[in-house]
PDB file of N, CA and C in Angstrom:
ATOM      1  N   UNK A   1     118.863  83.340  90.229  1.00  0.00           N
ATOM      2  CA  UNK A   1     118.154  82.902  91.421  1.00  0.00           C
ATOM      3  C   UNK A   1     118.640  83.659  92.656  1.00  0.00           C
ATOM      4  N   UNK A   2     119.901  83.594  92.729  1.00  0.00           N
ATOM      5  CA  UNK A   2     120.512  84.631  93.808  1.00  0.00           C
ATOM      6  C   UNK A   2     120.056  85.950  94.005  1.00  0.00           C
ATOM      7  N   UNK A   3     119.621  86.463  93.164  1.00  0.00           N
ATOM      8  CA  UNK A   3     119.453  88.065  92.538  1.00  0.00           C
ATOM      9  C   UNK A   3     117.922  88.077  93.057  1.00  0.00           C
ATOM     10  N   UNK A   4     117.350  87.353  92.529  1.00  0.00           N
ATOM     11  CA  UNK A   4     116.013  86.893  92.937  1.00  0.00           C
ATOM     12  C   UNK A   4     115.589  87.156  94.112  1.00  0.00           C
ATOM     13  N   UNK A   5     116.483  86.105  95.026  1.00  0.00           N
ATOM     14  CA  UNK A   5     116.248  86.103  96.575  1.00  0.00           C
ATOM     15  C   UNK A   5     116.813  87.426  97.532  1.00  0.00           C
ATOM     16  N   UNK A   6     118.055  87.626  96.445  1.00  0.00           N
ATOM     17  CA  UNK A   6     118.830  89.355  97.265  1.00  0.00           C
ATOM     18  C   UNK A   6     117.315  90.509  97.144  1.00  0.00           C
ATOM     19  N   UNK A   7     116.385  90.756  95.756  1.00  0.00           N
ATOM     20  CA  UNK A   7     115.659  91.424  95.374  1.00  0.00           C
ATOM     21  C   UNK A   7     114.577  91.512  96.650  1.00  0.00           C
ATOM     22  N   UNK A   8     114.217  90.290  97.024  1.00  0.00           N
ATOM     23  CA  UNK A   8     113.363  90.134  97.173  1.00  0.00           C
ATOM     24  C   UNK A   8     113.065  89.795  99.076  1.00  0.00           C
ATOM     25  N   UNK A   9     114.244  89.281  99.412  1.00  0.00           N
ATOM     26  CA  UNK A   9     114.644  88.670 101.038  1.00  0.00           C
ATOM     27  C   UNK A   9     115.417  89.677 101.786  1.00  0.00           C
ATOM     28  N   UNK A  10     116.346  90.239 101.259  1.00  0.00           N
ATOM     29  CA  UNK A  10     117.044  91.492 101.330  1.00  0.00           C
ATOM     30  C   UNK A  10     116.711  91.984 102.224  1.00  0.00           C
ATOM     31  N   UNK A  11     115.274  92.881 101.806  1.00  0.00           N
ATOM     32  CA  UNK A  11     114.878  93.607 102.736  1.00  0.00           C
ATOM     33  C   UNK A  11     114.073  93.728 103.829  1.00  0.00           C
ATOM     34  N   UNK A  12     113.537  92.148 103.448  1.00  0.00           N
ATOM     35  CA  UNK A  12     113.085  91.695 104.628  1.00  0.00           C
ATOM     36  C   UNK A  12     113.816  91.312 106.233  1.00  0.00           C
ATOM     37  N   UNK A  13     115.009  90.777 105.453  1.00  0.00           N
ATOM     38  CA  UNK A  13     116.039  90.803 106.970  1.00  0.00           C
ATOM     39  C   UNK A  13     116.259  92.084 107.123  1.00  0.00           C
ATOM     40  N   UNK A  14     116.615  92.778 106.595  1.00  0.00           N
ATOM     41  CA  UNK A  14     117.110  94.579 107.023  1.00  0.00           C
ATOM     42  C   UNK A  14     115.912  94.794 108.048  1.00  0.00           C
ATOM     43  N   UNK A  15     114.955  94.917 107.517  1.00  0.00           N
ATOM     44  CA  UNK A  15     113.975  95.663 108.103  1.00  0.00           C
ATOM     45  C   UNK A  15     113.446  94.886 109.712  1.00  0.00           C
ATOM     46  N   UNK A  16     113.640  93.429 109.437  1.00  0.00           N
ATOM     47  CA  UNK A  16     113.514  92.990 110.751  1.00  0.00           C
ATOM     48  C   UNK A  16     114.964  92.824 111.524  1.00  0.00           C
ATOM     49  N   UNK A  17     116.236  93.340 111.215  1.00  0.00           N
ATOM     50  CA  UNK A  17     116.746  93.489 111.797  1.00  0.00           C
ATOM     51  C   UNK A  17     116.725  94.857 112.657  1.00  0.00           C
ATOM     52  N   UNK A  18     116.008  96.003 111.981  1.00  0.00           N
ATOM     53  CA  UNK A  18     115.624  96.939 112.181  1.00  0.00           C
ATOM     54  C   UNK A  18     114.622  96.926 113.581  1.00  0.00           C
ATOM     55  N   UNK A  19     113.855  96.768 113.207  1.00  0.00           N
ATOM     56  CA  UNK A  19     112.964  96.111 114.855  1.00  0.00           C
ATOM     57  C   UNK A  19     113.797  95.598 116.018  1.00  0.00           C
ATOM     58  N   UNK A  20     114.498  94.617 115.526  1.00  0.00           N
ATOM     59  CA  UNK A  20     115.040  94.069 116.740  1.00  0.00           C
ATOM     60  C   UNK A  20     116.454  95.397 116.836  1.00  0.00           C
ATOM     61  N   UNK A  21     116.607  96.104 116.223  1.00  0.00           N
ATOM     62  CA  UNK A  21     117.690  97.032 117.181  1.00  0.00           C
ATOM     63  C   UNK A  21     116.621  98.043 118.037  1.00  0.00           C
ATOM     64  N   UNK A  22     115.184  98.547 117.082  1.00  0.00           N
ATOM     65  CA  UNK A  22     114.896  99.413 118.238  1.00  0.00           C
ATOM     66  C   UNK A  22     113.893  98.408 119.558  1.00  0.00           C
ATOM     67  N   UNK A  23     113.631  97.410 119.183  1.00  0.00           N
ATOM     68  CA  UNK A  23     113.647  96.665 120.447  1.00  0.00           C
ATOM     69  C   UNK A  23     114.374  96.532 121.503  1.00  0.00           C
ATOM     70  N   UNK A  24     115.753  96.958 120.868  1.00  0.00           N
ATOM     71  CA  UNK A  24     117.081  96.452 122.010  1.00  0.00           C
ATOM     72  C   UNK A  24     117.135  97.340 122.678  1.00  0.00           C
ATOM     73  N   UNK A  25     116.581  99.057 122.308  1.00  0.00           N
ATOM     74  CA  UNK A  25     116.938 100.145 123.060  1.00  0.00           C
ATOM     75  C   UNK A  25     116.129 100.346 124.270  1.00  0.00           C
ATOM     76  N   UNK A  26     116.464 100.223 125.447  1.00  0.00           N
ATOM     77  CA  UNK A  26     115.863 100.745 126.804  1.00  0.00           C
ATOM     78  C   UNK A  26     114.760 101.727 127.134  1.00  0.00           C
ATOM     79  N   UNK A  27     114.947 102.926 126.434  1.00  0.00           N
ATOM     80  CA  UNK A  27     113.667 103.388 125.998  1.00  0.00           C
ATOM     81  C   UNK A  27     113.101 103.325 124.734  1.00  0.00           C
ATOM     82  N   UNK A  28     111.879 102.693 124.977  1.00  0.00           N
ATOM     83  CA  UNK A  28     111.129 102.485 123.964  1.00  0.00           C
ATOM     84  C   UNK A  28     110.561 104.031 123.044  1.00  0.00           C
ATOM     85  N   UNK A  29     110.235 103.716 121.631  1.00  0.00           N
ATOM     86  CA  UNK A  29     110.033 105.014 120.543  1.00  0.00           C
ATOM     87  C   UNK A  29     108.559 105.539 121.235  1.00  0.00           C
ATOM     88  N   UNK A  30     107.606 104.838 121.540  1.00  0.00           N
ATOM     89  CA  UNK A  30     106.450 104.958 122.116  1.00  0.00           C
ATOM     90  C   UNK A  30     106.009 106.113 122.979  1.00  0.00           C
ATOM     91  N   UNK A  31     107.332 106.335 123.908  1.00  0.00           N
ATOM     92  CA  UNK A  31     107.205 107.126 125.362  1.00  0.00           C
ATOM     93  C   UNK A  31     107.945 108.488 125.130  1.00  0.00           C
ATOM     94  N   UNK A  32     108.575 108.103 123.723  1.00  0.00           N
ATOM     95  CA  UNK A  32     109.187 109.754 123.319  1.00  0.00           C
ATOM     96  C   UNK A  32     107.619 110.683 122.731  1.00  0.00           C
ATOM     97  N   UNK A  33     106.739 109.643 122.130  1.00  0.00           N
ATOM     98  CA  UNK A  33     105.775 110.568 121.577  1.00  0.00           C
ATOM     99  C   UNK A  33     104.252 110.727 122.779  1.00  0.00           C
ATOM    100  N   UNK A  34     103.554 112.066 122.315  1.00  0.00           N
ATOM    101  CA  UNK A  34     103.427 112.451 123.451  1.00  0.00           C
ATOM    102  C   UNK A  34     101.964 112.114 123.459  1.00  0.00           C
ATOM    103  N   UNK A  35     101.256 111.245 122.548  1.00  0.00           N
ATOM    104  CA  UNK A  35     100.089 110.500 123.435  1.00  0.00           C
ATOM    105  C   UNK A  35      99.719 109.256 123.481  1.00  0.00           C
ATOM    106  N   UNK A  36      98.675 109.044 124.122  1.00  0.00           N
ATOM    107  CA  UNK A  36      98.326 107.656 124.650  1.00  0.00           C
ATOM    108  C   UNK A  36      98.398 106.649 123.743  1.00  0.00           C
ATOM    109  N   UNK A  37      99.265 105.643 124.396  1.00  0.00           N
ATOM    110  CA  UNK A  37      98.996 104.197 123.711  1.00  0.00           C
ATOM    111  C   UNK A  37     100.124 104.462 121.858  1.00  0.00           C
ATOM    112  N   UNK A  38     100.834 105.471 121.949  1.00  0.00           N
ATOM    113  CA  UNK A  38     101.335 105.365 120.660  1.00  0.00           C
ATOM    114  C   UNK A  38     102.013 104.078 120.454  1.00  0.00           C
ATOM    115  N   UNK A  39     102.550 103.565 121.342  1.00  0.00           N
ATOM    116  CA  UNK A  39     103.507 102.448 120.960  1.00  0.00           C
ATOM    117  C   UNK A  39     102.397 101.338 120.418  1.00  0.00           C
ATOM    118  N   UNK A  40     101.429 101.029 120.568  1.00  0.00           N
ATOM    119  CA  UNK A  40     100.234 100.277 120.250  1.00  0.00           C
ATOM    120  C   UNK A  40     100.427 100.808 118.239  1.00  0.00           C
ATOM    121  N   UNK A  41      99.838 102.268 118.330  1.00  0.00           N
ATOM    122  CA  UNK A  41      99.888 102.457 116.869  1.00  0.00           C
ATOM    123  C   UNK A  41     101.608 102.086 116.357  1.00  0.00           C
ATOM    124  N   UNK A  42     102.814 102.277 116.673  1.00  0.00           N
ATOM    125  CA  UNK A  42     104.180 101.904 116.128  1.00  0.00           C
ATOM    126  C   UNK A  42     103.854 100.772 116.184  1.00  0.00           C
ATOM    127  N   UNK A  43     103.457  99.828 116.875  1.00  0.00           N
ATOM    128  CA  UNK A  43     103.682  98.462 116.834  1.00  0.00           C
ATOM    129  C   UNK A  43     103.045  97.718 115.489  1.00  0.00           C
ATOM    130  N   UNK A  44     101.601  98.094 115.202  1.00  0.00           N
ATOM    131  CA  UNK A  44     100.896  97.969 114.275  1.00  0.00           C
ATOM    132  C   UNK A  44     101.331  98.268 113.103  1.00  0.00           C
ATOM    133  N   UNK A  45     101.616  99.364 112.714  1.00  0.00           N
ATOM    134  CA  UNK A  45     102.583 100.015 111.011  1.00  0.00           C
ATOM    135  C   UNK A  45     103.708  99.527 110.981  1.00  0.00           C
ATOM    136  N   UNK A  46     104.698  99.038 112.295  1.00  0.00           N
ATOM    137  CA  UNK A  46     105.885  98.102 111.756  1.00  0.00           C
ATOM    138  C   UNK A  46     105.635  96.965 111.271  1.00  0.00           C
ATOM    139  N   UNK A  47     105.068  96.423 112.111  1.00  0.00           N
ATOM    140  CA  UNK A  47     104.446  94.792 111.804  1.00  0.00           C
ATOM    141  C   UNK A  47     103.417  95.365 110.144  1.00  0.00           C
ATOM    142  N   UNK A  48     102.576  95.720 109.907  1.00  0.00           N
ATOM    143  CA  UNK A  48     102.083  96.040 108.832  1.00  0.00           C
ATOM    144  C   UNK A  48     102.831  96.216 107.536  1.00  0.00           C
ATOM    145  N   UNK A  49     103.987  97.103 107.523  1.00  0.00           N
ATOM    146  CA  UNK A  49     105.260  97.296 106.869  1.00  0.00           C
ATOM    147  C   UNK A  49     106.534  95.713 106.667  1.00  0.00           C
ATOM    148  N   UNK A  50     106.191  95.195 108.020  1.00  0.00           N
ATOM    149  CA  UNK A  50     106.861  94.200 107.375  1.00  0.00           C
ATOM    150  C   UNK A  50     106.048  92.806 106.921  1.00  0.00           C
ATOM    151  N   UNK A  51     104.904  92.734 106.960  1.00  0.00           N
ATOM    152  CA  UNK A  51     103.784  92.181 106.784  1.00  0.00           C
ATOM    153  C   UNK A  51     103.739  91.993 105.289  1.00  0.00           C
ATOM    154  N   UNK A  52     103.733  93.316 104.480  1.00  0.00           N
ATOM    155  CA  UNK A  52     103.840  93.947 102.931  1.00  0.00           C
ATOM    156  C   UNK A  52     105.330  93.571 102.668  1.00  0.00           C
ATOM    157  N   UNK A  53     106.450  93.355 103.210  1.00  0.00           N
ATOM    158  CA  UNK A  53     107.477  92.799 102.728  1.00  0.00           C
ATOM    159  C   UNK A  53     107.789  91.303 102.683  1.00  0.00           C
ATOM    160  N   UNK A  54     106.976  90.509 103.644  1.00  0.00           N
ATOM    161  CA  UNK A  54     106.802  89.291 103.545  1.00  0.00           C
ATOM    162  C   UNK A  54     106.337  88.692 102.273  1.00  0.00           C
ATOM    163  N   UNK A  55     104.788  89.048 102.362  1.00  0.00           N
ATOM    164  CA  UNK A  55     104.484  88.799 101.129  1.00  0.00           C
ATOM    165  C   UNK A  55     104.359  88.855  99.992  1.00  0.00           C
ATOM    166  N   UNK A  56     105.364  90.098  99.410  1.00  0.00           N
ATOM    167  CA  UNK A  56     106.352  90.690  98.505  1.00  0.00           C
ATOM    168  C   UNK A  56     107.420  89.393  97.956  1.00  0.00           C
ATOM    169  N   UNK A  57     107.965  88.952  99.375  1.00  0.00           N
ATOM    170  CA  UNK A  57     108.746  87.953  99.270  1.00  0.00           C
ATOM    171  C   UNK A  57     108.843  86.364  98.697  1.00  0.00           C
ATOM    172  N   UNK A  58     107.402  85.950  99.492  1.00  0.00           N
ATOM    173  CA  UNK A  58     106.828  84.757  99.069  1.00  0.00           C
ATOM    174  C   UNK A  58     106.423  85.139  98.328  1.00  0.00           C
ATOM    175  N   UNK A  59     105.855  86.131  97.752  1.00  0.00           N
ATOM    176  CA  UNK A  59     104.993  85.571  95.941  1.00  0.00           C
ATOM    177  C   UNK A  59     105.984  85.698  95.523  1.00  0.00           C
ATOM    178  N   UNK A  60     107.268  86.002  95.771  1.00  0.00           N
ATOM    179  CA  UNK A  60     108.187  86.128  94.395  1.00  0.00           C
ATOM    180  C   UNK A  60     109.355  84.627  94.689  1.00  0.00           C
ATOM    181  N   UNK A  61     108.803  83.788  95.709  1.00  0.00           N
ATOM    182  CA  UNK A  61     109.799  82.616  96.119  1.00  0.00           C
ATOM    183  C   UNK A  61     109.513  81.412  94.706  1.00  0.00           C
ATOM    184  N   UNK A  62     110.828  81.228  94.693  1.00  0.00           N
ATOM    185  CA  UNK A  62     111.416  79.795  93.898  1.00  0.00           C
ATOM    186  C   UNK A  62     110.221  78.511  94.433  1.00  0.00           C
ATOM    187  N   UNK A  63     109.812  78.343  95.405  1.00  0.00           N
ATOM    188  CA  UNK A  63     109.433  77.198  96.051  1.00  0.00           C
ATOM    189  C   UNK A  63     107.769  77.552  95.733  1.00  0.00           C
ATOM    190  N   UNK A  64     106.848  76.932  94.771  1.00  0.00           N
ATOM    191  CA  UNK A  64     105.474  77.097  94.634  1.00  0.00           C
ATOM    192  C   UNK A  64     104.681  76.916  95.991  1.00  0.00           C
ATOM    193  N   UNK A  65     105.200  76.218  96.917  1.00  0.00           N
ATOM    194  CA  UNK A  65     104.209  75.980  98.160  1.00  0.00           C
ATOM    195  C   UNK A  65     104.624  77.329  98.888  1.00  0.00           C
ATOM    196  N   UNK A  66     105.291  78.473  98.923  1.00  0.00           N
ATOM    197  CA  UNK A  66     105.572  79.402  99.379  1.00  0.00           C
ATOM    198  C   UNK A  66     104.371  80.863  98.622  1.00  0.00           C
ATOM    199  N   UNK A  67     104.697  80.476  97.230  1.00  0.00           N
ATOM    200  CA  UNK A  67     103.492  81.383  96.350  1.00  0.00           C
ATOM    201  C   UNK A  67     102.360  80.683  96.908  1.00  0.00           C
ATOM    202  N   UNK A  68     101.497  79.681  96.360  1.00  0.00           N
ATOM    203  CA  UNK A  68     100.365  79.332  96.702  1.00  0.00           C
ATOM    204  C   UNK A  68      99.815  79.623  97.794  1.00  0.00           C
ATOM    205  N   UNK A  69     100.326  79.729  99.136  1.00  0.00           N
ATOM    206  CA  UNK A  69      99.694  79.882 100.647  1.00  0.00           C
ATOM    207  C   UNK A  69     100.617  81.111 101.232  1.00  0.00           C
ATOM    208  N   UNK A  70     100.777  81.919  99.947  1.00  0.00           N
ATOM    209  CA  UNK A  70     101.601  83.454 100.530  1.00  0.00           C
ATOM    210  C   UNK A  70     100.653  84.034 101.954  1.00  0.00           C
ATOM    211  N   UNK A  71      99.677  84.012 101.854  1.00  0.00           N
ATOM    212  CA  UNK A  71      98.972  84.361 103.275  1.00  0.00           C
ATOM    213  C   UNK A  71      98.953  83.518 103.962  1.00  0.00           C
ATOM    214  N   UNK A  72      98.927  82.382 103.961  1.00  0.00           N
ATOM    215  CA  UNK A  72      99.427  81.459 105.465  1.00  0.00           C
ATOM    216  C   UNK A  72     100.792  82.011 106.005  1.00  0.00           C
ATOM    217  N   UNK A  73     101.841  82.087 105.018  1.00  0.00           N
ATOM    218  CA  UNK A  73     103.226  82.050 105.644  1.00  0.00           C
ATOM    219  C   UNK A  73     103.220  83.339 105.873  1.00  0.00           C
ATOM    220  N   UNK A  74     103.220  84.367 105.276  1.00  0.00           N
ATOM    221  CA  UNK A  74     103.162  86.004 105.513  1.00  0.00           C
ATOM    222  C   UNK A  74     102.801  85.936 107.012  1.00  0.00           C
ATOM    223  N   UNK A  75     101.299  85.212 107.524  1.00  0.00           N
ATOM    224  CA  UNK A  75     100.763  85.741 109.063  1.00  0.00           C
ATOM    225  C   UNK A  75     101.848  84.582 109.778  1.00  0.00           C
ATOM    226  N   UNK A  76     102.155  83.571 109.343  1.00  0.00           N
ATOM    227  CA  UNK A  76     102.946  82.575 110.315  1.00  0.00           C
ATOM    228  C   UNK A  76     103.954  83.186 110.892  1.00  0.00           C
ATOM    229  N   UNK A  77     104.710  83.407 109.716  1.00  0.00           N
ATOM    230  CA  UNK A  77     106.214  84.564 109.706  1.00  0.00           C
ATOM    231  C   UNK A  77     105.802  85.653 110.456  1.00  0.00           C
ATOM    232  N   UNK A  78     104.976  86.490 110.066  1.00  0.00           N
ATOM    233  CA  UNK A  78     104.597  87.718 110.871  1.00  0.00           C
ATOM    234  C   UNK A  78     104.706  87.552 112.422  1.00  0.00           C
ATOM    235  N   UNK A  79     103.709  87.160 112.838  1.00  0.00           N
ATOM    236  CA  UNK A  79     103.264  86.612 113.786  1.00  0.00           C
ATOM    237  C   UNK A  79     104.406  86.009 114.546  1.00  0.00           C
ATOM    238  N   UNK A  80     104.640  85.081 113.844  1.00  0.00           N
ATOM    239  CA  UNK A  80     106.196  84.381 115.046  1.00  0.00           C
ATOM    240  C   UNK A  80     107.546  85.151 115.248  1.00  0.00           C
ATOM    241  N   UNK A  81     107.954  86.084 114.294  1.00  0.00           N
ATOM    242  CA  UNK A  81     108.623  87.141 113.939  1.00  0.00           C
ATOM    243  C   UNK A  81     108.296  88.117 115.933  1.00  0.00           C
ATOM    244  N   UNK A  82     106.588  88.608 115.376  1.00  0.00           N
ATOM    245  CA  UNK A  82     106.413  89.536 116.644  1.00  0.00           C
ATOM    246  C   UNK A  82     106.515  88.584 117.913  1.00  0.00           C
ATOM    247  N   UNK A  83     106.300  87.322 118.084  1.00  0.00           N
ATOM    248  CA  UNK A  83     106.204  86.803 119.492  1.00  0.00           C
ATOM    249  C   UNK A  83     107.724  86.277 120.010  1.00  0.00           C
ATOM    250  N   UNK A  84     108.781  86.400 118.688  1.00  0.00           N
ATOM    251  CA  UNK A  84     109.865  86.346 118.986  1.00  0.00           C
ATOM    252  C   UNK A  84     110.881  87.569 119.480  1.00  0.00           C
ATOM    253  N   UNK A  85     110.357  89.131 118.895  1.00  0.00           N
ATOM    254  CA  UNK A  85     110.140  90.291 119.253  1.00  0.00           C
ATOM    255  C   UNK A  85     110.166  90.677 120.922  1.00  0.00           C
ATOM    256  N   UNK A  86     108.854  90.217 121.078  1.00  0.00           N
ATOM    257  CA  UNK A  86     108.413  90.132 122.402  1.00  0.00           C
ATOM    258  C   UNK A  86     109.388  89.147 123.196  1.00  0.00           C
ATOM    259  N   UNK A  87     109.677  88.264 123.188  1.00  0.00           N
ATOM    260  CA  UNK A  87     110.827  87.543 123.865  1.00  0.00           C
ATOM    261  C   UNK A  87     111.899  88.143 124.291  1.00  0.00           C
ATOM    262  N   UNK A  88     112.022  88.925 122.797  1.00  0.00           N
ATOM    263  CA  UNK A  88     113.776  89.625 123.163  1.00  0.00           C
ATOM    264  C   UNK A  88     113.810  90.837 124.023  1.00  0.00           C
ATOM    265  N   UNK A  89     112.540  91.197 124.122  1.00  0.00           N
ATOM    266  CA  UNK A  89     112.407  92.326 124.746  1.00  0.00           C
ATOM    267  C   UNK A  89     112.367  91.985 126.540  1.00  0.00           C
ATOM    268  N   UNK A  90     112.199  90.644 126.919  1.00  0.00           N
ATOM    269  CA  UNK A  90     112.259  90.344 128.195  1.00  0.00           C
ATOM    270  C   UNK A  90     113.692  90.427 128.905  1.00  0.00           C
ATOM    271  N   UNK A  91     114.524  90.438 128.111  1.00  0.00           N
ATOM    272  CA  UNK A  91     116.005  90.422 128.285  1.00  0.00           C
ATOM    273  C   UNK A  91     116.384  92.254 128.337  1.00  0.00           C
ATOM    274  N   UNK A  92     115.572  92.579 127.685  1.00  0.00           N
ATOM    275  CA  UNK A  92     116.519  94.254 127.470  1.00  0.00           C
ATOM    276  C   UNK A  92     116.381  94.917 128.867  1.00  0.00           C
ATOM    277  N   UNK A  93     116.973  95.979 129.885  1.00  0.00           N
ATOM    278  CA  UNK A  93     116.524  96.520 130.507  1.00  0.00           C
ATOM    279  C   UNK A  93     115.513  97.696 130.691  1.00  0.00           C
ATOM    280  N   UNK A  94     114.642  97.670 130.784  1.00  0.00           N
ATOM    281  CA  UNK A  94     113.489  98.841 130.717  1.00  0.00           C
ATOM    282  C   UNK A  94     112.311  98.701 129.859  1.00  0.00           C
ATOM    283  N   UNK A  95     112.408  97.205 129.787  1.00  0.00           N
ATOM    284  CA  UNK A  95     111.245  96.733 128.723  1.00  0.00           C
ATOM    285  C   UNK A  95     110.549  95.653 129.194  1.00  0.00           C
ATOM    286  N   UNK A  96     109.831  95.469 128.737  1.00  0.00           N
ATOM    287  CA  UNK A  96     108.435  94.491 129.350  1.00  0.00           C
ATOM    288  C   UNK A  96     108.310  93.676 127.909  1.00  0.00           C
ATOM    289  N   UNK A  97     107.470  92.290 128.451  1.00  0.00           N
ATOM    290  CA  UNK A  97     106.906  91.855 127.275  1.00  0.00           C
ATOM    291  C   UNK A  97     105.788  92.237 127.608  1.00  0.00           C
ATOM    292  N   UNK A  98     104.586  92.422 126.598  1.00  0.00           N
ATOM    293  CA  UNK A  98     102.962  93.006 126.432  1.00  0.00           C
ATOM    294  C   UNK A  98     102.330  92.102 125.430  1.00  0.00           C
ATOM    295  N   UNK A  99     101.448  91.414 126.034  1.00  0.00           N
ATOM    296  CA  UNK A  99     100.377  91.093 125.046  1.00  0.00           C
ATOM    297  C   UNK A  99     100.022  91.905 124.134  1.00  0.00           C
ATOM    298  N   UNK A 100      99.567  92.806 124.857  1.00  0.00           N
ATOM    299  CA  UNK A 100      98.885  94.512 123.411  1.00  0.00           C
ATOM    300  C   UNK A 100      99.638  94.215 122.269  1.00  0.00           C
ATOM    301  N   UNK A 101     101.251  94.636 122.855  1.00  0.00           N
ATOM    302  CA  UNK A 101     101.984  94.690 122.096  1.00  0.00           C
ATOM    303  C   UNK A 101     101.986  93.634 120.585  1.00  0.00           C
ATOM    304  N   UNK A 102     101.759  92.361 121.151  1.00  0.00           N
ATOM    305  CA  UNK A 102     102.136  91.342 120.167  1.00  0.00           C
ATOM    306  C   UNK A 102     100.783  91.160 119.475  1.00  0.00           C
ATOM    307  N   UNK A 103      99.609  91.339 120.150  1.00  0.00           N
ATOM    308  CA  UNK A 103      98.618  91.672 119.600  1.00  0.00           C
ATOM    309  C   UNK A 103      98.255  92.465 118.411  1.00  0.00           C
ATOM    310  N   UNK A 104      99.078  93.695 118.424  1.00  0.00           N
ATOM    311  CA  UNK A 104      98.850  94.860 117.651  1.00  0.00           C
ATOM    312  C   UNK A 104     100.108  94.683 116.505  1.00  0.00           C
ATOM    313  N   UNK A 105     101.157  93.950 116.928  1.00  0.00           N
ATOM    314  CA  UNK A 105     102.027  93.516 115.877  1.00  0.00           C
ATOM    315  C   UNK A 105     101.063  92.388 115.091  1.00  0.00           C
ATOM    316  N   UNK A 106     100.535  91.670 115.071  1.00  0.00           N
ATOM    317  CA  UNK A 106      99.339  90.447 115.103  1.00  0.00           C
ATOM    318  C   UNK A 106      98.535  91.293 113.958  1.00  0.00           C
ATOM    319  N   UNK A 107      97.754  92.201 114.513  1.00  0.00           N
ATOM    320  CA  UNK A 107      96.867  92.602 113.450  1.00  0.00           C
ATOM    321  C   UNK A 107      97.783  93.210 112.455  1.00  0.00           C
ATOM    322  N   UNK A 108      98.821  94.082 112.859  1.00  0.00           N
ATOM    323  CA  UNK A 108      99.480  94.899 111.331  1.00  0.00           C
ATOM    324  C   UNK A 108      99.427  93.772 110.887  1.00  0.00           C
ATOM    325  N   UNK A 109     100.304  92.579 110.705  1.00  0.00           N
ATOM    326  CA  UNK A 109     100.561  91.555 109.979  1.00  0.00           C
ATOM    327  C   UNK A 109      99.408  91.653 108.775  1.00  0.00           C
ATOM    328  N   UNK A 110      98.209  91.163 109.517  1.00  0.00           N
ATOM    329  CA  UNK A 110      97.020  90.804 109.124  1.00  0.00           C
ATOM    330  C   UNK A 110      96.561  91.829 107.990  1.00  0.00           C
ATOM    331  N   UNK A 111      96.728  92.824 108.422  1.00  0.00           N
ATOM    332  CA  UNK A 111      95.955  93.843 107.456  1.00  0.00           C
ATOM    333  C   UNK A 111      96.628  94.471 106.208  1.00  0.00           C
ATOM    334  N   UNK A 112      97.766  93.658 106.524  1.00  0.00           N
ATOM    335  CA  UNK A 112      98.731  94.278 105.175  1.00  0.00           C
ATOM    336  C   UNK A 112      98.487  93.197 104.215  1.00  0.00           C
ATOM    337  N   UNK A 113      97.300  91.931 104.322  1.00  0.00           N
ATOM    338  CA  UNK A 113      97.035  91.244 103.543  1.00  0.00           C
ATOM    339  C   UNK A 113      95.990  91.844 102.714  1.00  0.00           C
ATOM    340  N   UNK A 114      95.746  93.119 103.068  1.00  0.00           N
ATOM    341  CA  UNK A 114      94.658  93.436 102.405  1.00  0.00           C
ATOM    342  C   UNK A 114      94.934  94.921 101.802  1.00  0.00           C
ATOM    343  N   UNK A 115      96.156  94.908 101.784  1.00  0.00           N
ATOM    344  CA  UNK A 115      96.776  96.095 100.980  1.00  0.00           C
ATOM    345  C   UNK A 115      97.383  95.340  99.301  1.00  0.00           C
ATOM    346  N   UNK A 116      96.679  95.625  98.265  1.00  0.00           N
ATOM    347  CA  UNK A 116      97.173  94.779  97.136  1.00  0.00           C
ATOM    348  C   UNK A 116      98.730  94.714  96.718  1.00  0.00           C
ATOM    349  N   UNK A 117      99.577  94.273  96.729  1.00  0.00           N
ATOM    350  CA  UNK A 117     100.764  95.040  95.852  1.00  0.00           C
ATOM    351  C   UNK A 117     101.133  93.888  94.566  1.00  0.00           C
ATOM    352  N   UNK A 118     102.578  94.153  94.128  1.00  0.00           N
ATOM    353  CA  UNK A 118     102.476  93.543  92.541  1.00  0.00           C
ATOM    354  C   UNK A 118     104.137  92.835  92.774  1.00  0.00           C
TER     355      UNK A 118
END
């Protein structure tokens, strides 16, 4: 069961710990690249990426109400994940919170429900 949850949860904290370090950095990845609105597209393929690890996660959870409504919790998690994102980012210096932003974390979520995996 341990092995299970390491397999499977693992990398879901990594990877959202991952976010929240380049959240923490002052300049954002967005403004290094050189056109419009990229941070809109980063925001979307992270959240999307961890969207596909969520629900990687829950279908493979011990707890059947976690399998059964893997797409409820995948967008719940997602979703509260990015608006908690956005929070931390009110604290960093040189960062803003953005609707767009949580918006476009919002849809990756969403659309990685419609990427099949196994």
């Amino acid at each position: 069961m341990i092995r299970q949850f390491a397999k499977h949860w693992i990398p879901v904290i990594i990877y959202a710990g991952i976010i929240f370090y380049y959240s923490s950095l002052s300049e954002p990845l967005g403004k290094i690249i050189l056109f419009p609105h990229a941070d809109k597209l980063i925001h979307f393929f992270e959240f999307a990426f961890l969207g596909l690890l969520l629900r990687r996660a829950l279908l493979n959870a011990s707890r059947s109400c976690f399998k059964q409504r893997h797409i409820f919790w995948t967008c719940i998690f997602g979703i509260m994940y990015g608006i908690s994102d956005e929070f931390h980012q009110c604290f960093v210096p040189g960062r803003e919170v953005a609707v767009w932003d949580l918006f476009c974390d919002s849809i990756g979520v969403l659309a990685s429900l419609w990427i099949k995996i196994k």
